[in-house]
Protein backbone atom coordinates (compact mmCIF):
# COMPACT_ATOMS: atom_id res chain seq x y z
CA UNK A 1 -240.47 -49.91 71.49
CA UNK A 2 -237.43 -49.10 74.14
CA UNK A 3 -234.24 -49.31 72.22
CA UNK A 4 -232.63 -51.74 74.61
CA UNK A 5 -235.33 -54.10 73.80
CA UNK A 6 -234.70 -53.70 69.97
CA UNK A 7 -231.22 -54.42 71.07
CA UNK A 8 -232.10 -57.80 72.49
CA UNK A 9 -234.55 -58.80 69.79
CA UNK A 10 -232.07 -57.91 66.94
CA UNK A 11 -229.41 -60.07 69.16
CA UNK A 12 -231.71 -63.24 69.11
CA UNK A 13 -232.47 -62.76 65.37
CA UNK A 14 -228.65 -62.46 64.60
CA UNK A 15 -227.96 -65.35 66.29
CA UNK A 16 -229.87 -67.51 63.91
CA UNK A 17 -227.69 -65.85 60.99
CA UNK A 18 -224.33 -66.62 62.78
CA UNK A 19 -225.27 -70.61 63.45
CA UNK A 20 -225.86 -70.71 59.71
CA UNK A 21 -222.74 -69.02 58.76
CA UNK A 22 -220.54 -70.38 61.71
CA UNK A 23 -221.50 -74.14 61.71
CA UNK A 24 -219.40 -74.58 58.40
CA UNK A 25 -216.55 -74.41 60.68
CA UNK A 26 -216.50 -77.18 62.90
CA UNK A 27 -218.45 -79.51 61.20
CA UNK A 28 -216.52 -78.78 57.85
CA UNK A 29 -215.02 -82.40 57.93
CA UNK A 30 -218.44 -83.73 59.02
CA UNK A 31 -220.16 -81.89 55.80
CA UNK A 32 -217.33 -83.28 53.44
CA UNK A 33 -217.84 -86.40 54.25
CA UNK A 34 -221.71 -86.67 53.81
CA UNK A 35 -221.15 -84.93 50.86
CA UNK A 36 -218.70 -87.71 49.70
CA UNK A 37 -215.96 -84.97 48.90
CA UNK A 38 -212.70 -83.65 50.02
CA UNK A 39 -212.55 -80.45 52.51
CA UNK A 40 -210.54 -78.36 49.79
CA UNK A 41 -213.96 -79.04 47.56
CA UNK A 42 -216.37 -77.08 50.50
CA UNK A 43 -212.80 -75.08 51.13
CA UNK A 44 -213.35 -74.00 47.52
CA UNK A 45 -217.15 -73.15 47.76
CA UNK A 46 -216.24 -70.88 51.45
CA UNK A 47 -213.93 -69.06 49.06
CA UNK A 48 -216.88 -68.55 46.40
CA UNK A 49 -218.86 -67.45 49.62
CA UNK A 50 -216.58 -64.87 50.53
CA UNK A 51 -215.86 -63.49 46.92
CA UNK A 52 -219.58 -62.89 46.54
CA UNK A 53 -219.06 -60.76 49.25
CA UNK A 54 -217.16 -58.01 47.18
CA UNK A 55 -220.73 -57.36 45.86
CA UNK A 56 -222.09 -56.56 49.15
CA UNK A 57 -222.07 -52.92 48.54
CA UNK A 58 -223.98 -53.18 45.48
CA UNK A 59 -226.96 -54.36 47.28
CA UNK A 60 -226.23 -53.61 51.09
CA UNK A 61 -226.05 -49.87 50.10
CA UNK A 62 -230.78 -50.42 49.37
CA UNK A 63 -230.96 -49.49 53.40
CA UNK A 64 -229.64 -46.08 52.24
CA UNK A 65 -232.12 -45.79 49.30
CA UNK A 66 -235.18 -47.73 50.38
CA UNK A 67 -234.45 -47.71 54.28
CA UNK A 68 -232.86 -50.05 56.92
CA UNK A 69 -235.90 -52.15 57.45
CA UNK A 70 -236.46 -52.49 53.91
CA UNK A 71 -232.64 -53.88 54.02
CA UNK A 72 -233.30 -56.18 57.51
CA UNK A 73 -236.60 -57.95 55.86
CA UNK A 74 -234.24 -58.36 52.31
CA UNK A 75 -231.64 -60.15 54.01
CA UNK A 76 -233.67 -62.54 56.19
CA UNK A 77 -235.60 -63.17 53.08
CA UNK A 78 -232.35 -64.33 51.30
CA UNK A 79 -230.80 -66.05 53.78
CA UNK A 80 -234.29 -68.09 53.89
CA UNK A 81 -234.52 -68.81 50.77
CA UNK A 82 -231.00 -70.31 50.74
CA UNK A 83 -231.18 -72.61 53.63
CA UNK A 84 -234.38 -73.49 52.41
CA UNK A 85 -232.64 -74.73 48.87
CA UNK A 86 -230.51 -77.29 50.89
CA UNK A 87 -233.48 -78.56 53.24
CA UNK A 88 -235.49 -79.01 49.93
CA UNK A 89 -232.70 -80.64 48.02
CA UNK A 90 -229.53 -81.58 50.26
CA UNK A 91 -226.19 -81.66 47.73
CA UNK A 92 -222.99 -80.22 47.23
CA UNK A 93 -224.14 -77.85 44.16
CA UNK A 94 -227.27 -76.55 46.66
CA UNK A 95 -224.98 -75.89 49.94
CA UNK A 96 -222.90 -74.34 48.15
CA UNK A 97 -226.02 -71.58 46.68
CA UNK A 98 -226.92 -71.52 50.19
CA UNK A 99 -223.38 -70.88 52.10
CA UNK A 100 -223.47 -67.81 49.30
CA UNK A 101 -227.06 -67.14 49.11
CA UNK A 102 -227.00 -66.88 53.63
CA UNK A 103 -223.99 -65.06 54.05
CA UNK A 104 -225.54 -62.39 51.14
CA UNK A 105 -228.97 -62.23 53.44
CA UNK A 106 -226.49 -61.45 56.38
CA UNK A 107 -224.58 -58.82 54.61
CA UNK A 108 -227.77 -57.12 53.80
CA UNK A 109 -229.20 -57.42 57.37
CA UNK A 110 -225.84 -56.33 59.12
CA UNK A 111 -225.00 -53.14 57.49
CA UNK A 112 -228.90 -52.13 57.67
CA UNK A 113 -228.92 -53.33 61.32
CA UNK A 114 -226.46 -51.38 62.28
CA UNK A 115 -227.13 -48.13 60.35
CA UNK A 116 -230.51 -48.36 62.18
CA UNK A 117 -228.76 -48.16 65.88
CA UNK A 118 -225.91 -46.10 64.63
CA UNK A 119 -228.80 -43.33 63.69
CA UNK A 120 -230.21 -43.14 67.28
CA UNK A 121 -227.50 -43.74 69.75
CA UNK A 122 -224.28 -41.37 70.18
CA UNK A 123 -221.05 -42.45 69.29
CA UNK A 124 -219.72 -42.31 72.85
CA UNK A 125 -222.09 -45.15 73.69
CA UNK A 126 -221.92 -46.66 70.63
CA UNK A 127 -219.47 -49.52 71.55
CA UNK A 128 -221.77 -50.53 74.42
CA UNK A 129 -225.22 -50.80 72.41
CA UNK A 130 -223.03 -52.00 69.42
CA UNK A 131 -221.64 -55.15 71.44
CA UNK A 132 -224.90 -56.56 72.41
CA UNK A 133 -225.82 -57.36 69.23
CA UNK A 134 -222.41 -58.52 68.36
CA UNK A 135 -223.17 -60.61 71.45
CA UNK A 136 -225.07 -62.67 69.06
CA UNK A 137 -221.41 -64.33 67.04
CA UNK A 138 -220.90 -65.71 70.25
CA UNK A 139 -224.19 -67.04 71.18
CA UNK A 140 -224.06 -68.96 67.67
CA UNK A 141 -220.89 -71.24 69.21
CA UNK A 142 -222.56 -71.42 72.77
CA UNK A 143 -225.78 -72.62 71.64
CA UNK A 144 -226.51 -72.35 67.84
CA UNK A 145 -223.42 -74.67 66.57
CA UNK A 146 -224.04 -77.41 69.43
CA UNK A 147 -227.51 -77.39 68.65
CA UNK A 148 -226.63 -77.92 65.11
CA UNK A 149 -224.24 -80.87 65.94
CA UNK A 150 -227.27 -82.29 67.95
CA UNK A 151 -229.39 -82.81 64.68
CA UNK A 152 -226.29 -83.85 62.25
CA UNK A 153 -225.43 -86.47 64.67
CA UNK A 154 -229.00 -87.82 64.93
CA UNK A 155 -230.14 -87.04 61.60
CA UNK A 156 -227.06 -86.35 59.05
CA UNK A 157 -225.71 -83.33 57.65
CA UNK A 158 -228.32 -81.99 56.29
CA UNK A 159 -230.55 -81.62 59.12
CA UNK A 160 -229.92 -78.21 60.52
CA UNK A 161 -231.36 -76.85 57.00
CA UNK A 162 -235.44 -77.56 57.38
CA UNK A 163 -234.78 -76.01 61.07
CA UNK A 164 -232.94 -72.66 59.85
CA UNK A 165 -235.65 -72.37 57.36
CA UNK A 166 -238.52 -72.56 59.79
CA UNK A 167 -236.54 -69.78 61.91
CA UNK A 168 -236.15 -67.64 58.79
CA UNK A 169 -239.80 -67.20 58.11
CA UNK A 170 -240.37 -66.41 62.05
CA UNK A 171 -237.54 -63.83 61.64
CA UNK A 172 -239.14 -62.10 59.06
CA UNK A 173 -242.73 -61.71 60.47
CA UNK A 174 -240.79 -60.42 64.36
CA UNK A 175 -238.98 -57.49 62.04
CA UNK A 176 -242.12 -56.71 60.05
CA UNK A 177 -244.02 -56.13 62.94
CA UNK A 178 -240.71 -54.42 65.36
CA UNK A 179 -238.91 -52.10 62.57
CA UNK A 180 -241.06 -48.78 62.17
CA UNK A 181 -242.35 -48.39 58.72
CA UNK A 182 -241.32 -44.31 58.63
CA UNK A 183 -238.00 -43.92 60.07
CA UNK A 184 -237.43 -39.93 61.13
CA UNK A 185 -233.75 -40.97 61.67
CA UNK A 186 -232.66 -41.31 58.14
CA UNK A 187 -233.12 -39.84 54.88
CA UNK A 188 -233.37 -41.53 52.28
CA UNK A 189 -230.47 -41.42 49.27
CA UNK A 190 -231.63 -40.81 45.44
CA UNK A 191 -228.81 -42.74 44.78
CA UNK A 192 -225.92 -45.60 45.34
CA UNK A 193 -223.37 -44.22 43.00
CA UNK A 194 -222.33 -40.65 45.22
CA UNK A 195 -222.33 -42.68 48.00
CA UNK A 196 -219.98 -45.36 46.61
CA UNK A 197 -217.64 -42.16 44.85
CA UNK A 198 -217.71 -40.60 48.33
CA UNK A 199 -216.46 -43.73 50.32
CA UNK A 200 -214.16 -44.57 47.70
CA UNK A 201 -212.11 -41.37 47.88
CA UNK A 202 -212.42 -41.61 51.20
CA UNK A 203 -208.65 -42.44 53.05
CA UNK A 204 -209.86 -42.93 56.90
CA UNK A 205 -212.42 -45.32 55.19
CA UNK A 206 -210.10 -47.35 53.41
CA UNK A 207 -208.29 -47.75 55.97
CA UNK A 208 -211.10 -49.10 58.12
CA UNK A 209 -211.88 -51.33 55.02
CA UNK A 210 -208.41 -52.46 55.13
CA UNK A 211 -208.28 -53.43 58.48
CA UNK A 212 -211.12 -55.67 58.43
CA UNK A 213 -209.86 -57.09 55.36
CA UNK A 214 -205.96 -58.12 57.59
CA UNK A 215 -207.97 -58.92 60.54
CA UNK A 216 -210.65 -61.20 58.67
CA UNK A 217 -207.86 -63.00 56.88
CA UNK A 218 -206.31 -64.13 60.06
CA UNK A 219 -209.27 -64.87 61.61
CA UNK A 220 -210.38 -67.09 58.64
CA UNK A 221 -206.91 -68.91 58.12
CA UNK A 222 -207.39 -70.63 62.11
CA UNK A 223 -210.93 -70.77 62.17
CA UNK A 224 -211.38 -73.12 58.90
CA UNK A 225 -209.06 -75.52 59.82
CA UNK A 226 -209.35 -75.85 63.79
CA UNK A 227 -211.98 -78.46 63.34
CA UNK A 228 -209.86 -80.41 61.05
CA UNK A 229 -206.93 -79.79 63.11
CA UNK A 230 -209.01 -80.98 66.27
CA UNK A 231 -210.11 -83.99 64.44
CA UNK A 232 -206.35 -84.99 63.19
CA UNK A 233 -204.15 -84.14 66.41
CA UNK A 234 -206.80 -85.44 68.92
CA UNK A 235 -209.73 -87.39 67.13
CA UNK A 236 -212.02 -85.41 68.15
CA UNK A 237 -216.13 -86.62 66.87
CA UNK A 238 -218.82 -84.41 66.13
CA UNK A 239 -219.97 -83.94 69.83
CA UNK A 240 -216.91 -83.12 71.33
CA UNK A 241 -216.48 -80.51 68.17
CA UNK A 242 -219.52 -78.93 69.03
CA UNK A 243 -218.58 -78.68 72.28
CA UNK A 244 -215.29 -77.45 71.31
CA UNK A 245 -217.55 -75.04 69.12
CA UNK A 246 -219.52 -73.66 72.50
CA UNK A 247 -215.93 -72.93 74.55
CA UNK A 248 -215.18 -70.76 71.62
CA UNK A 249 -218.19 -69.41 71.96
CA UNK A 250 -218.17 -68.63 75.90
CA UNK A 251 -214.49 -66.80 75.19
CA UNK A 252 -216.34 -64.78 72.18
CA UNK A 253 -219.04 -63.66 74.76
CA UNK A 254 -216.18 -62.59 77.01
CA UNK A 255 -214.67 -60.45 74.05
CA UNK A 256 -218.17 -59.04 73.73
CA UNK A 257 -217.86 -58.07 77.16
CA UNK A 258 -214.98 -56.53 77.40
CA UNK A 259 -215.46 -54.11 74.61
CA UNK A 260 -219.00 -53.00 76.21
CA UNK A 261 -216.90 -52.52 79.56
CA UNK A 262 -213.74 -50.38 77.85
CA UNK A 263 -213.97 -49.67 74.23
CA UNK A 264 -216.23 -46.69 74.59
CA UNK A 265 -213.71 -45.33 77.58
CA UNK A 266 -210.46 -46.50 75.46
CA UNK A 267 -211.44 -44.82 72.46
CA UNK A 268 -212.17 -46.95 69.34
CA UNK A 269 -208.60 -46.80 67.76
CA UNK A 270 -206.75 -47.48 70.89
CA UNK A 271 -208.78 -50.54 72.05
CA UNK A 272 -208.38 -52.17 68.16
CA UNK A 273 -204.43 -51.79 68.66
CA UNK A 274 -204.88 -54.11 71.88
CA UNK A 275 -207.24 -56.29 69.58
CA UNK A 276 -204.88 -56.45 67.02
CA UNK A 277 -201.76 -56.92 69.41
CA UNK A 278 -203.28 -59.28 71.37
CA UNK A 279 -204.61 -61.90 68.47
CA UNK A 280 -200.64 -61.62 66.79
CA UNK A 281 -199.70 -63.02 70.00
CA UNK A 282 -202.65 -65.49 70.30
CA UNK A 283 -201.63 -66.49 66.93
CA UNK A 284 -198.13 -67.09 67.97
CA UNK A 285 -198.80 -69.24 71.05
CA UNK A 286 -201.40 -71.55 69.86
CA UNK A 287 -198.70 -74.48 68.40
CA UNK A 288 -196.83 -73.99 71.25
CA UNK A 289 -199.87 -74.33 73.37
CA UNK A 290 -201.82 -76.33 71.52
CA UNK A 291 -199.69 -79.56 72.15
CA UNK A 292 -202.34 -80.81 74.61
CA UNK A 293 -206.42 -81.18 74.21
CA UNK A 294 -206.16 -78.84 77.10
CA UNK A 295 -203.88 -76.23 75.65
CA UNK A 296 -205.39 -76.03 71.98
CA UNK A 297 -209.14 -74.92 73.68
CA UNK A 298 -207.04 -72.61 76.13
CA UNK A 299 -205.32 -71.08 72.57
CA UNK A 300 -208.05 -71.09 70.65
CA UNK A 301 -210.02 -69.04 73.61
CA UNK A 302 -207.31 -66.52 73.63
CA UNK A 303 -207.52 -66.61 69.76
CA UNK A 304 -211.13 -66.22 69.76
CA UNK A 305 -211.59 -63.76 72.47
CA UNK A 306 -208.79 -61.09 70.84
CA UNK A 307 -210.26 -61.39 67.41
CA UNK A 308 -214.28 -60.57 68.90
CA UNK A 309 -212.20 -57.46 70.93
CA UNK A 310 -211.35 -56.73 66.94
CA UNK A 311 -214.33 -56.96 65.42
CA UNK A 312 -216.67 -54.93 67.57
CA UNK A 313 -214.35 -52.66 68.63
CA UNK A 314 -213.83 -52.20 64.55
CA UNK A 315 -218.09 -51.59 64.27
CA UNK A 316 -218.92 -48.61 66.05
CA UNK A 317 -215.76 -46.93 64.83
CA UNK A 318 -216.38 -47.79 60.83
CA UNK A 319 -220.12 -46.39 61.52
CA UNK A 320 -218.66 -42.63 62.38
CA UNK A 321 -216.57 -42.42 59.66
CA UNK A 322 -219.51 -41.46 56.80
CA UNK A 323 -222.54 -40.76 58.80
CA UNK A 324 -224.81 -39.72 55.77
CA UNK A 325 -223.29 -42.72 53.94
CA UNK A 326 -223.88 -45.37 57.17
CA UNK A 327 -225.38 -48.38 55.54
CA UNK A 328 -223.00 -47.76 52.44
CA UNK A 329 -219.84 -47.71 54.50
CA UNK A 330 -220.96 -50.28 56.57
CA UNK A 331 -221.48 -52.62 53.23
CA UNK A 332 -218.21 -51.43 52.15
CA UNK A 333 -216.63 -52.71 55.40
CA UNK A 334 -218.40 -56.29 54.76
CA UNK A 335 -216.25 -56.20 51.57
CA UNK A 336 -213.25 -55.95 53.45
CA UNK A 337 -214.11 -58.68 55.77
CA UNK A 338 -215.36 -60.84 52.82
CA UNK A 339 -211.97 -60.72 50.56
CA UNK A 340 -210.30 -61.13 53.70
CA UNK A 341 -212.13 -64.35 54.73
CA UNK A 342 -212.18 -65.21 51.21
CA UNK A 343 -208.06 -64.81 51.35
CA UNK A 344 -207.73 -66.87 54.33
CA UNK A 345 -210.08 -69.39 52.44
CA UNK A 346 -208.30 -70.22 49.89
CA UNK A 347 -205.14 -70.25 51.23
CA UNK A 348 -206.13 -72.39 54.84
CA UNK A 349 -206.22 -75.78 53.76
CA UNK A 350 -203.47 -75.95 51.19
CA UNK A 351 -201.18 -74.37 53.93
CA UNK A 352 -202.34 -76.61 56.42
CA UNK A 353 -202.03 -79.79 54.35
CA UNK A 354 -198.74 -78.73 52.36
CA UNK A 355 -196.93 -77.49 55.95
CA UNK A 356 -198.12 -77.41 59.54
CA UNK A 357 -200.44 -75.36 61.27
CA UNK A 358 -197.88 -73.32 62.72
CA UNK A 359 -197.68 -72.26 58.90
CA UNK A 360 -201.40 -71.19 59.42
CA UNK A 361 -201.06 -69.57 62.89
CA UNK A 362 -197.75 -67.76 61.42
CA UNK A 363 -199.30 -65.97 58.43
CA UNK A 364 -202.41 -65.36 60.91
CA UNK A 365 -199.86 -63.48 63.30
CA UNK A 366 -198.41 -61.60 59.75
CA UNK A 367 -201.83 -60.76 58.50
CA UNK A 368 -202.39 -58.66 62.00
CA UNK A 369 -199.53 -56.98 61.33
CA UNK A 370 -201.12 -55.76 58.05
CA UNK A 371 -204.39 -54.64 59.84
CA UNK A 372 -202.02 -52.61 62.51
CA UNK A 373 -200.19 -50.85 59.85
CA UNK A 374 -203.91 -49.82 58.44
CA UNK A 375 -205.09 -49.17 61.81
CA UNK A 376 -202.16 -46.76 62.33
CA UNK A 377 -203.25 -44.61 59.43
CA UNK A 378 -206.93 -44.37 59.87
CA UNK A 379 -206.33 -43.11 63.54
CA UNK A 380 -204.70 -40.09 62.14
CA UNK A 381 -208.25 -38.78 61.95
CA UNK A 382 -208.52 -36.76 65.07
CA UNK A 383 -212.55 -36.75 65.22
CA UNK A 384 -212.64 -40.70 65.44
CA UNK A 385 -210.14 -40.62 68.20
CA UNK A 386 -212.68 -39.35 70.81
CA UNK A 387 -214.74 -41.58 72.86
């Protein structure tokens, strides 16, 4: 099968695992409240979510050792069986197996994904083939997350779950039959722990790993609490959230689009900086701007669209660094991103309840910072300077 059809497939596929993983956000209120708890309770279980992430390399690194479609079919299979829990079962103790249980099936299938595209297409067209599957975060807010507000406000909370399930098990049999059984593009490792060493001792990958883990920790500080702060500045209800959720979405897409139009000409490290840059100043507008309905969705687009610049401008870059060692450094990168969203976790709604959310937005803008100070050392490498 043409690789630009693989492309699109993967894309539709993804965007089943970002709905799961990004409805949390908007609807976190919502979810609390059918759960009969407070939001620092499912604050609390986001946190466990991302934590378990710092174990993604232990288990991401199999689509090095067994293959990436080995590592694609293992994480659709987990993140089905953890929706699944909740539509069987809908509680607090089950949603919160299945926030962990989904987001572990999505850090098997990313880094396997990707290593599977990052063995057949150059790195100077990398960024391109790279963003249309990234196009998939956005498509989650644009039609994933409102589709998921549909059901809650029909059926209650727990409705999405049965749904994701259904769309698990169809995942799995589309891979099966698209993903070639022999792959001729990768050979396959005797074993995780030179792999691990190598990345490890690796300073250009740190770095990488470190920016993710700035950027993510940002990202995660606005994005867990814009629903809440929706909800408290302009009483906002679960259908204009999800449609809150889909203009988020649409300035995600453009962010998609931008990077397949200059982050392959730019150069990976340059067009991160303007990421980076550019959501630090996001950051710092949106309590200004966000005095107004109007003004928070313009902010939070600007937000939105400078972080997706970030993140898959940040992809193709982290998958030149250890070629022979893709899926491992890819995992590795996960890590970053999980104890970064894990960070902003934990710290979002205490923040936002104790202070403002200019307090939020500020340590946002101070966590780029970070990720530009990491940035600035990994681009010392010369080779992943070129286009």
């Amino acid at each position: 099968m043409p690789l630009r059809f693989q492309l699109i497939i993967v894309m539709a596929l993804r965007t089943v695992l970002n709905t799961a993983h990004r409805m949390v956000y908007p609807f976190l209120a919502v979810f609390a409240r059918g759960l009969g708890v407070d939001i620092t309770a499912l604050s609390l279980a986001l946190t466990g979510r991302s934590v378990a992430g710092a174990f993604v390399p232990f288990v991401s690194s199999v689509a090095d050792q067994r293959g990436r479609r080995f590592g694609m079919l293992a994480g659709v299979a987990l993140f089905t069986f953890g929706v699944g829990l909740v539509a069987l079962a809908p509680s607090l103790w089950t949603l919160t197996a299945a926030l962990i249980l989904a987001m572990l099936g999505k850090y098997l299938f990313d880094p396997a994904m990707q290593a599977y595209f990052g063995d057949r297409i150059p790195y100077q067209r990398r960024g391109l083939a790279l963003a249309v599957t990234e196009m998939s975060w956005s498509l989650a807010f644009i039609a994933g997350v409102p589709a998921m507000g549909f059901l809650i406000a029909r059926y209650g909370w727990s409705a999405p779950f049965p749904l994701l399930a259904f769309l698990g098990v169809s995942m799995f049999a589309v891979l099966w039959w698209m993903a070639p059984r022999r792959d001729p593009n990768h050979a396959l490792a005797s074993s995780p722990w030179a792999h691990f060493g190598a990345v490890l001792r690796n300073v250009p990958a740190l770095a990488g790993i470190s920016v993710a883990l700035w950027a993510s920790a940002a990202n995660e500080l606005v994005n867990l609490i814009f629903g809440v702060w929706l909800e408290d500045s302009f009483g906002l209800q679960i259908a204009a959230l999800a449609g809150a959720s889909a203009v988020i979405g649409l300035s995600e897409l453009s962010g998609e689009g931008l990077v397949a139009l200059l982050t392959d000409r730019l150069g990976k490290p340059r067009a991160l900086a303007f990421g980076l840059t550019g959501n630090a100043l996001a950051c710092l507008l949106l309590p200004f701007v966000g005095q107004t309905q109007a003004g928070a969705l313009l902010g939070l687009t600007l937000f939105y669209i400078t972080f997706e610049f970030i993140m898959v401008s940040h992809i193709p870059l982290m998958t030149e660094i250890m070629p022979a060692a893709r899926a491992t450094m890819l995992s590795f990168n996960l890590t970053g991103h999980s104890l970064g969203r894990a960070l902003g976790a934990f710290l979002a709604a205490f923040i936002y309840r104790q202070f403002s959310f200019f307090a939020v937005t500020l340590l946002a803008l101070v966590f780029n910072l970070f990720g530009l100070l990491a940035l600035r050392r990994l681009a010392q490498d010369a080779r992943l300077r070129e286009a």
